[in-house]
Protein backbone atom coordinates (compact mmCIF):
# COMPACT_ATOMS: atom_id res chain seq x y z
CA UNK A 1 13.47 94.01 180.88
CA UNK A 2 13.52 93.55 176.92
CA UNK A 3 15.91 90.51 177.46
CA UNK A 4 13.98 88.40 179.82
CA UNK A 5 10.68 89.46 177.98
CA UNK A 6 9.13 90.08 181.17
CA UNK A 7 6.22 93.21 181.23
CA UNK A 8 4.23 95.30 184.01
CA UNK A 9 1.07 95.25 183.16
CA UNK A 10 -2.34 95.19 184.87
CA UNK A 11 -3.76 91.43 185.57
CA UNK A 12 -6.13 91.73 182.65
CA UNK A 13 -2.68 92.57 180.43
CA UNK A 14 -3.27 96.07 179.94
CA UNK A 15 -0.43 98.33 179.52
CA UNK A 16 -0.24 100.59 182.89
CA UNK A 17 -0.93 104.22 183.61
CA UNK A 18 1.40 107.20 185.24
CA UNK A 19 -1.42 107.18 187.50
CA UNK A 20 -0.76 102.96 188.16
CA UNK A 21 2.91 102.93 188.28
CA UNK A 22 2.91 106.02 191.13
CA UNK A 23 0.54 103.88 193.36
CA UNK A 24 2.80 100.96 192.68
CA UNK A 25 6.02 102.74 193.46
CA UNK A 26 4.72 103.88 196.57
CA UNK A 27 3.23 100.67 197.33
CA UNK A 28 6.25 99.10 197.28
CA UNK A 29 7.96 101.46 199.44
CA UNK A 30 5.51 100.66 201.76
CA UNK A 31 6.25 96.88 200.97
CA UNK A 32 10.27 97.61 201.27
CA UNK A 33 9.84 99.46 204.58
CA UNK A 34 7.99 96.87 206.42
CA UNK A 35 11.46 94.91 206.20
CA UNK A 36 10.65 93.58 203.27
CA UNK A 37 7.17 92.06 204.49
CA UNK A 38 4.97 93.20 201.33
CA UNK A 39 7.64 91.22 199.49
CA UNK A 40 7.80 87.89 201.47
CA UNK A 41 3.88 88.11 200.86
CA UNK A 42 4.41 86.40 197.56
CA UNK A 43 5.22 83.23 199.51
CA UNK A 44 2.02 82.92 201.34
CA UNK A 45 -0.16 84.50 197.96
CA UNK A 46 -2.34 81.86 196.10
CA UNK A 47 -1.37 83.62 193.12
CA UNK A 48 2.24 84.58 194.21
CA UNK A 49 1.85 88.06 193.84
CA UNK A 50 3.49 90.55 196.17
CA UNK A 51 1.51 93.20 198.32
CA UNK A 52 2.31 96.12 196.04
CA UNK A 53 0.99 93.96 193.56
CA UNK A 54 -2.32 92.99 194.53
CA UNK A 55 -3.49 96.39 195.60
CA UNK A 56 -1.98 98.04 192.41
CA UNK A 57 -3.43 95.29 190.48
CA UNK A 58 -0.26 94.90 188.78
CA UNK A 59 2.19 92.44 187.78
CA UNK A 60 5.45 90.71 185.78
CA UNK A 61 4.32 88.98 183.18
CA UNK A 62 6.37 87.31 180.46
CA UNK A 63 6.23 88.51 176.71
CA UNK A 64 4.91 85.36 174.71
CA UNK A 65 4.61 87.87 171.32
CA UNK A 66 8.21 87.99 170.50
């Protein structure tokens, strides 16, 4: 996502782990199979976030360095 300058990282802007991005992915399968509930969380989130990323503690988060 080089071109948009947009970056998964932790909330504290960390880079992520193996360990991270397999919870993720698998929270978002979760999210996915739900009909796409996990994802329509982000409209009812204070801090738009979806559900796979809240309890991965992840997020997209544009590049401001470059």
């Amino acid at each position: 996502m080089k071109t948009w300058k947009v970056k998964l990282q932790t909330i504290d802007r960390q880079s992520i782990t193996w360990r991270i991005a397999l919870k993720r992915f698998f929270l978002a399968i979760i999210s996915w199979g739900t009909l796409g509930l996990g994802v329509l969380w982000k409209l009812i989130d204070k801090n738009q976030q979806t559900f796979h990323d809240n309890f991965s503690e992840t997020g997209l988060f544009f590049d401001t360095n470059s």
